[in-house]
C-alpha atoms as a PDB file:
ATOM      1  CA  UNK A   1      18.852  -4.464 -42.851  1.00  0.00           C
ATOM      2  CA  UNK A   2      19.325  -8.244 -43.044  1.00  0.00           C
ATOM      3  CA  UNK A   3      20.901  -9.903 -40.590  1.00  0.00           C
ATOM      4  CA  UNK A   4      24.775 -11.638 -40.481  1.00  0.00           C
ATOM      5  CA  UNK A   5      24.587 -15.165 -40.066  1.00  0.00           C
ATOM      6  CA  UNK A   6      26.480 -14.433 -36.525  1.00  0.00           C
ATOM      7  CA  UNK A   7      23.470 -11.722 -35.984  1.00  0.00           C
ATOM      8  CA  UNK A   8      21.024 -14.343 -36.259  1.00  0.00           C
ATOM      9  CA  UNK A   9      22.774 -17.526 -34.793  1.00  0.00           C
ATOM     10  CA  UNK A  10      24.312 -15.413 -31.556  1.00  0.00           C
ATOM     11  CA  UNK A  11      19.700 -13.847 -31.198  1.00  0.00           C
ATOM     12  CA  UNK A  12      18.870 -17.497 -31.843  1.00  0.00           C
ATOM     13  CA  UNK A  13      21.099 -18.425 -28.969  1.00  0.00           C
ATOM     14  CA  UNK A  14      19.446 -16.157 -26.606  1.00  0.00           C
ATOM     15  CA  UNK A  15      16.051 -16.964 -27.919  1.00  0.00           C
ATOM     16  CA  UNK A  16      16.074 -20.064 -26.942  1.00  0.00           C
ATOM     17  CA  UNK A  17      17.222 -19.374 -23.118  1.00  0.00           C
ATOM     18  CA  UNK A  18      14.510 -16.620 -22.581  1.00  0.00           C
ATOM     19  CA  UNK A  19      12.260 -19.601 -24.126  1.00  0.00           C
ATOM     20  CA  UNK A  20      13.414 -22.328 -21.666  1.00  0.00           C
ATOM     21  CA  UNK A  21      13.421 -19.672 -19.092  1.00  0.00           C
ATOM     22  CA  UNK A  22       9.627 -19.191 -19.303  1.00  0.00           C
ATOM     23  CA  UNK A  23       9.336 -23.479 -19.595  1.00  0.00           C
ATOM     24  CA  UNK A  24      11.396 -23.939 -16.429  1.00  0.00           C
ATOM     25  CA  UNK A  25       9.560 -20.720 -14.625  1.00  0.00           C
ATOM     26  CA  UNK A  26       6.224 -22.566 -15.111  1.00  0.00           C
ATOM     27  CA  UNK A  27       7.734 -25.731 -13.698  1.00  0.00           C
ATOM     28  CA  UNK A  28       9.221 -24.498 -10.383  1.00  0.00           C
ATOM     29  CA  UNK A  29       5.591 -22.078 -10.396  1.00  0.00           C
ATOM     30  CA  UNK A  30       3.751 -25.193 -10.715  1.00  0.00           C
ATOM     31  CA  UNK A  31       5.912 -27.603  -8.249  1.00  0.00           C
ATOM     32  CA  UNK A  32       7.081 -25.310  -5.722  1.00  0.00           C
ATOM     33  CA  UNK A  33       5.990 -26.480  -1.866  1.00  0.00           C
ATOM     34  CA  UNK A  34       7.238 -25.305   1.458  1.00  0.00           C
ATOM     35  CA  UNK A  35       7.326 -21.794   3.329  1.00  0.00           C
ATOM     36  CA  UNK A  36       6.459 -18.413   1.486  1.00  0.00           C
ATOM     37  CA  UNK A  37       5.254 -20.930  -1.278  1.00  0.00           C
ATOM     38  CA  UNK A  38       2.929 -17.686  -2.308  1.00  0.00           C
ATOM     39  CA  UNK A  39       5.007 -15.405  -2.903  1.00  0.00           C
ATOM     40  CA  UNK A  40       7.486 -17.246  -4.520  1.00  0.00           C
ATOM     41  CA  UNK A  41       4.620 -18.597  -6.708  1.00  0.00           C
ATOM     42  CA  UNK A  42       3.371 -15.035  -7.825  1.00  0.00           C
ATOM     43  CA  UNK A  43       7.090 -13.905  -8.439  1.00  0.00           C
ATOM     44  CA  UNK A  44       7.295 -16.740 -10.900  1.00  0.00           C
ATOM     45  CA  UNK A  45       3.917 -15.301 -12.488  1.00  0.00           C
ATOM     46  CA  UNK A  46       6.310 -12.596 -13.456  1.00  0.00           C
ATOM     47  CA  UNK A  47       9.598 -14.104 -14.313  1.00  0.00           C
ATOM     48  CA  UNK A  48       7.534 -16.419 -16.791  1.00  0.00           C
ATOM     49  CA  UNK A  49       5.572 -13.825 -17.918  1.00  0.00           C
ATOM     50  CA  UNK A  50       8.415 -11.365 -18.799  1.00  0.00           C
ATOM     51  CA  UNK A  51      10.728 -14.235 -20.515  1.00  0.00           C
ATOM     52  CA  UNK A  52       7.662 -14.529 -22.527  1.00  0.00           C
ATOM     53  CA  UNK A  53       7.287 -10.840 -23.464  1.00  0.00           C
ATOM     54  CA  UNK A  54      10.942 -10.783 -23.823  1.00  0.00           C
ATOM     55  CA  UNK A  55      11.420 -13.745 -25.886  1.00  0.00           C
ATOM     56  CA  UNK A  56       8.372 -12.392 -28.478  1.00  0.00           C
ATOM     57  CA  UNK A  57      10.678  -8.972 -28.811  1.00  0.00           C
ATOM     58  CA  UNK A  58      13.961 -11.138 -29.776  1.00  0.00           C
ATOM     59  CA  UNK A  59      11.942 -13.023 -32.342  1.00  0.00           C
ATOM     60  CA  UNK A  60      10.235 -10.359 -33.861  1.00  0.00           C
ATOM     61  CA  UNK A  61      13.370  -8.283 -33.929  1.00  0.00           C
ATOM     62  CA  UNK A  62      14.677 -11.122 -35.684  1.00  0.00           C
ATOM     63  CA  UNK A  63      12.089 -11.121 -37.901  1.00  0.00           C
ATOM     64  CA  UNK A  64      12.305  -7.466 -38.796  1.00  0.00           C
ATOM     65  CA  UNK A  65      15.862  -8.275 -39.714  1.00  0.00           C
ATOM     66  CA  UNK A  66      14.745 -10.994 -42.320  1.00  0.00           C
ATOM     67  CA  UNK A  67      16.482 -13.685 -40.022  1.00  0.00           C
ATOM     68  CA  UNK A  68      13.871 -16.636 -38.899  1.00  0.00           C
ATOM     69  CA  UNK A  69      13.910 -17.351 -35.446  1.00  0.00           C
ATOM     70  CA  UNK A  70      13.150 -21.201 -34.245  1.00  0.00           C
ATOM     71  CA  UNK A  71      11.519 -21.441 -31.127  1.00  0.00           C
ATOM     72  CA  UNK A  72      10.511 -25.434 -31.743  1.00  0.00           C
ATOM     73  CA  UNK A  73      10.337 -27.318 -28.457  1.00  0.00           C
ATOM     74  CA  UNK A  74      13.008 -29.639 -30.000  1.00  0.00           C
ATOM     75  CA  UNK A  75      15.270 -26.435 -30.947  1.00  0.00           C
ATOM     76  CA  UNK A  76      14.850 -25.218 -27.487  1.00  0.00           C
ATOM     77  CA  UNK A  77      15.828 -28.333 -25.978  1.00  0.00           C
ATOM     78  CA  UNK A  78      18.977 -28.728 -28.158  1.00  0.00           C
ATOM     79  CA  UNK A  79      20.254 -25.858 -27.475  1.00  0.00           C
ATOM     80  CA  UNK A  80      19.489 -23.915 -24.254  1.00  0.00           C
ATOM     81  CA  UNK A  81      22.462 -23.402 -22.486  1.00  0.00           C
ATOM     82  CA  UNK A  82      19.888 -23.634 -19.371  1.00  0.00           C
ATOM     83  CA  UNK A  83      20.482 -26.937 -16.793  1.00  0.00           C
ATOM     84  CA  UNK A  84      17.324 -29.275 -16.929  1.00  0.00           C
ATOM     85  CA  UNK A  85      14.754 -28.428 -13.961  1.00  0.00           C
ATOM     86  CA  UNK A  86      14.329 -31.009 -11.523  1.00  0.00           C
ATOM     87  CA  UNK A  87      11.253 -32.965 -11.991  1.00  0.00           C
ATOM     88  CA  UNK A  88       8.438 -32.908  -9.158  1.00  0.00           C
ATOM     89  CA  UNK A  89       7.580 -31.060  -5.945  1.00  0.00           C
ATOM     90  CA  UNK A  90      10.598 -28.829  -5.555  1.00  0.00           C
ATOM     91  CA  UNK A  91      11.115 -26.833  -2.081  1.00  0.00           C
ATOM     92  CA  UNK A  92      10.619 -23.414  -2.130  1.00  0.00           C
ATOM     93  CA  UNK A  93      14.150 -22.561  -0.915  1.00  0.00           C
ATOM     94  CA  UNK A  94      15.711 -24.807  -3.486  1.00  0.00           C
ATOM     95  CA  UNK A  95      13.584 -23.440  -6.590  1.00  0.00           C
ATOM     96  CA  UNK A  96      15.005 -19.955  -5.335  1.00  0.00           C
ATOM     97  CA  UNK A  97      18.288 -21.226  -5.877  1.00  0.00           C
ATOM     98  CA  UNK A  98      17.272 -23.030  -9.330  1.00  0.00           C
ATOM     99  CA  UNK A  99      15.383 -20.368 -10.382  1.00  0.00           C
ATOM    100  CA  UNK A 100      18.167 -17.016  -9.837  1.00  0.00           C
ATOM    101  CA  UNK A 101      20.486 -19.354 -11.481  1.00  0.00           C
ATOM    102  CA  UNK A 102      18.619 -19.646 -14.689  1.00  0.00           C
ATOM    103  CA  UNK A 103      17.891 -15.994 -14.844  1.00  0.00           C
ATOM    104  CA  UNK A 104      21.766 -15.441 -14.310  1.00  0.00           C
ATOM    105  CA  UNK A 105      22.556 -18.365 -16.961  1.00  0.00           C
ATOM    106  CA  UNK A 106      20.459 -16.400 -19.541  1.00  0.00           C
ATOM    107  CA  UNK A 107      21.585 -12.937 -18.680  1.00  0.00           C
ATOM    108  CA  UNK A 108      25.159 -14.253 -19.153  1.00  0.00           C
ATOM    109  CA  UNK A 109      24.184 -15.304 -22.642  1.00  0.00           C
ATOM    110  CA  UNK A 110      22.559 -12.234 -23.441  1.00  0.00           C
ATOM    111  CA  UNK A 111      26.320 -10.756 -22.430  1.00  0.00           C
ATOM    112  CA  UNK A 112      28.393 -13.164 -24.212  1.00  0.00           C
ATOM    113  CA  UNK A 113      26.739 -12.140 -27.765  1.00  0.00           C
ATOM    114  CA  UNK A 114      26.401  -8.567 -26.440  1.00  0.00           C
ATOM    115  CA  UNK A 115      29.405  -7.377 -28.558  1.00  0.00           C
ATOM    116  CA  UNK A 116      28.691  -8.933 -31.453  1.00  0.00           C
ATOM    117  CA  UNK A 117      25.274  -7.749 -31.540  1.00  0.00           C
ATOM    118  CA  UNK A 118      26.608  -4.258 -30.832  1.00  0.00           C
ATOM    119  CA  UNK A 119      28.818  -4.477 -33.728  1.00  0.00           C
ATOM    120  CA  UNK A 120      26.297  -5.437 -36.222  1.00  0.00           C
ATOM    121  CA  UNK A 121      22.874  -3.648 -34.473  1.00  0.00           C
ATOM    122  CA  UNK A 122      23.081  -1.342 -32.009  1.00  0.00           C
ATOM    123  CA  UNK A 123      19.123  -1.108 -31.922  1.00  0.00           C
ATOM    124  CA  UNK A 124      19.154  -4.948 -31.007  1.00  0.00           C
ATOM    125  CA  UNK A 125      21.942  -4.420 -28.505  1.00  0.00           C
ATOM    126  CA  UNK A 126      19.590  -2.152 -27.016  1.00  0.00           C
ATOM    127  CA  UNK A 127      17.007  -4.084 -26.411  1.00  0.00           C
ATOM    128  CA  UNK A 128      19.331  -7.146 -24.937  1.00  0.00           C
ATOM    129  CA  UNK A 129      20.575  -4.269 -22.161  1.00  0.00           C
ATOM    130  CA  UNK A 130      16.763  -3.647 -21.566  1.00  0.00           C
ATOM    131  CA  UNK A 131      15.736  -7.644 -20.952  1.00  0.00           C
ATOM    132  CA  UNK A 132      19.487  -7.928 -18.876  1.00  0.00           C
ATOM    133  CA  UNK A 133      18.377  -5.049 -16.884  1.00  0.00           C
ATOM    134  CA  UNK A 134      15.225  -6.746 -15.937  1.00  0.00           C
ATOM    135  CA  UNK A 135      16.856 -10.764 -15.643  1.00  0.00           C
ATOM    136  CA  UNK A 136      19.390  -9.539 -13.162  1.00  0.00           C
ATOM    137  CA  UNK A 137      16.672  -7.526 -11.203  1.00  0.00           C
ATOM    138  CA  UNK A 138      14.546 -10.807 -10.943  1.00  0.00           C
ATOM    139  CA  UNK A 139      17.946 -13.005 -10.535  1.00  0.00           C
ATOM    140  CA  UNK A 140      18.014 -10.067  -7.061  1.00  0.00           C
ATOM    141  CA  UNK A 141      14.979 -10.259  -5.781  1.00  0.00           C
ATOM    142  CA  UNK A 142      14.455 -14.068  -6.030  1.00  0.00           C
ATOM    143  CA  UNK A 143      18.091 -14.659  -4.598  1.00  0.00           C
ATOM    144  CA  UNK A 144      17.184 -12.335  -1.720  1.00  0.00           C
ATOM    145  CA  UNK A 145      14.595 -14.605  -0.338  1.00  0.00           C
ATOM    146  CA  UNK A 146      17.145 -17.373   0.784  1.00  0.00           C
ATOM    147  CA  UNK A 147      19.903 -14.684   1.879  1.00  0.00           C
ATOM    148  CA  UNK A 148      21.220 -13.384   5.155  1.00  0.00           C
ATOM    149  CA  UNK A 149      22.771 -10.252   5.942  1.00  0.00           C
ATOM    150  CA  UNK A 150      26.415 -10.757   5.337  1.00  0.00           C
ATOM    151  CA  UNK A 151      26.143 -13.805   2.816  1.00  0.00           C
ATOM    152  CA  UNK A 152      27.443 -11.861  -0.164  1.00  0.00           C
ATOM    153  CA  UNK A 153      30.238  -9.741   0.137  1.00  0.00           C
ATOM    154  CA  UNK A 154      29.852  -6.179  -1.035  1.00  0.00           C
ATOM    155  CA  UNK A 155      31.764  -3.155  -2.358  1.00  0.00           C
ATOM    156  CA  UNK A 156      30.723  -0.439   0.244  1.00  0.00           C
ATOM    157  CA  UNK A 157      32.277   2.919   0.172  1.00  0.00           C
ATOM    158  CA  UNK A 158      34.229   4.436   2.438  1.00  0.00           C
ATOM    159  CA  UNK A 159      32.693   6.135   5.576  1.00  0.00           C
ATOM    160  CA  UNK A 160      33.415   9.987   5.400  1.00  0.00           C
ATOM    161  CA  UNK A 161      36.322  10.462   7.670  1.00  0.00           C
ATOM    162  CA  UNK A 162      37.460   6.672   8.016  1.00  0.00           C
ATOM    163  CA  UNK A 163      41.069   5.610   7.667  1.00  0.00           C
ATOM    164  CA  UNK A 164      39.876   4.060   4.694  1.00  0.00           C
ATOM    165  CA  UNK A 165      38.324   7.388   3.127  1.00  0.00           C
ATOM    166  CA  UNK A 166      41.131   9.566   4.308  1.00  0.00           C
ATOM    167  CA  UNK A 167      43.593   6.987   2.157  1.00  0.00           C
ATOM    168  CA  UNK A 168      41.688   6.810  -0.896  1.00  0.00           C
ATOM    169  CA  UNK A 169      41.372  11.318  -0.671  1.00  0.00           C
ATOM    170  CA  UNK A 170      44.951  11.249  -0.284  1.00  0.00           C
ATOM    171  CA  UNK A 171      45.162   8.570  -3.220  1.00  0.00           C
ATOM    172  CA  UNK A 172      42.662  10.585  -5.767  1.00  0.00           C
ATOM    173  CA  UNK A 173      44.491  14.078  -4.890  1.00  0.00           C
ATOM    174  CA  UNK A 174      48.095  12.763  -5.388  1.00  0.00           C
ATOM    175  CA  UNK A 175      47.101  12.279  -9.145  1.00  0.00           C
END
């Protein structure tokens, strides 16, 4: 199979993010001061090492559909849809911040071409879902340090025997 030139621009797209990912993952992991600095450190270890495991799979998948990825630091630069990282010491609770927001910002590129790669290559779609799957876990766990109980709102189900419940049975067995 050869790749479409949409196949190739919308994996070159993503390329680059999962590139500028692992840049910006070794910045904060280098800069980062300030409480649970070592944890946050060795989480980085594996957000920058994945991106870079993740970003060889994109470009050899490209490759194996005769399209030529370009990972040059000027390419990357260009055109990562990724906001700079600040430059020096960064506080641990702000690089949380920085950092889930990148991981988010590349996820969401990896499901803006999502369709479009589906189209074309399902076998490449899959292995976007796979590197989402693990971005948005990451985007989680990082987020989680700087969170408090109640700071997101969430979907919870209905307790069993609730006013709630009882409306939503009475909802499901009217259809």
């Amino acid at each position: 199979m050869k790749a479409s030139a949409t196949l190739t621009q919308n994996l070159q797209s993503v390329l680059v993010d999962l590139i500028e990912l692992h840049l910006q993952g070794k910045q904060a992991h280098w800069n980062i001061v300030g409480t649970n600095f070592r944890d946050l450190h060795r989480q980085l270890d594996e957000v920058v090492l994945s991106a870079r495991v993740f970003s060889d799979e994109v470009a050899e998948r490209m490759r194996a559909l005769n399209a030529e990825p370009d990972g040059r630091s000027k390419t990357v630069a260009a055109s990562t849809s990724l906001e700079d990282f600040p430059l020096g010491e960064v506080a641990t609770h702000d690089a949380i911040d920085l950092i889930a927001a990148r991981l988010e910002a590349t996820s969401q590129t990896m499901r803006r071409v999502h369709d479009e790669v589906d189209e074309e290559d399902p076998t490449t779609a899959d292995i976007l879902h796979a590197v989402i799957e693990k971005l948005e876990q990451f985007a989680w766990m990082i987020s989680a340090e700087n969170r408090t109980p109640g700071s997101v709102k969430q979907q919870r189900p209905a307790e069993p025997g609730s006013a709630a419940h009882k409306k939503k049975a009475a909802s499901a067995s009217k259809k």
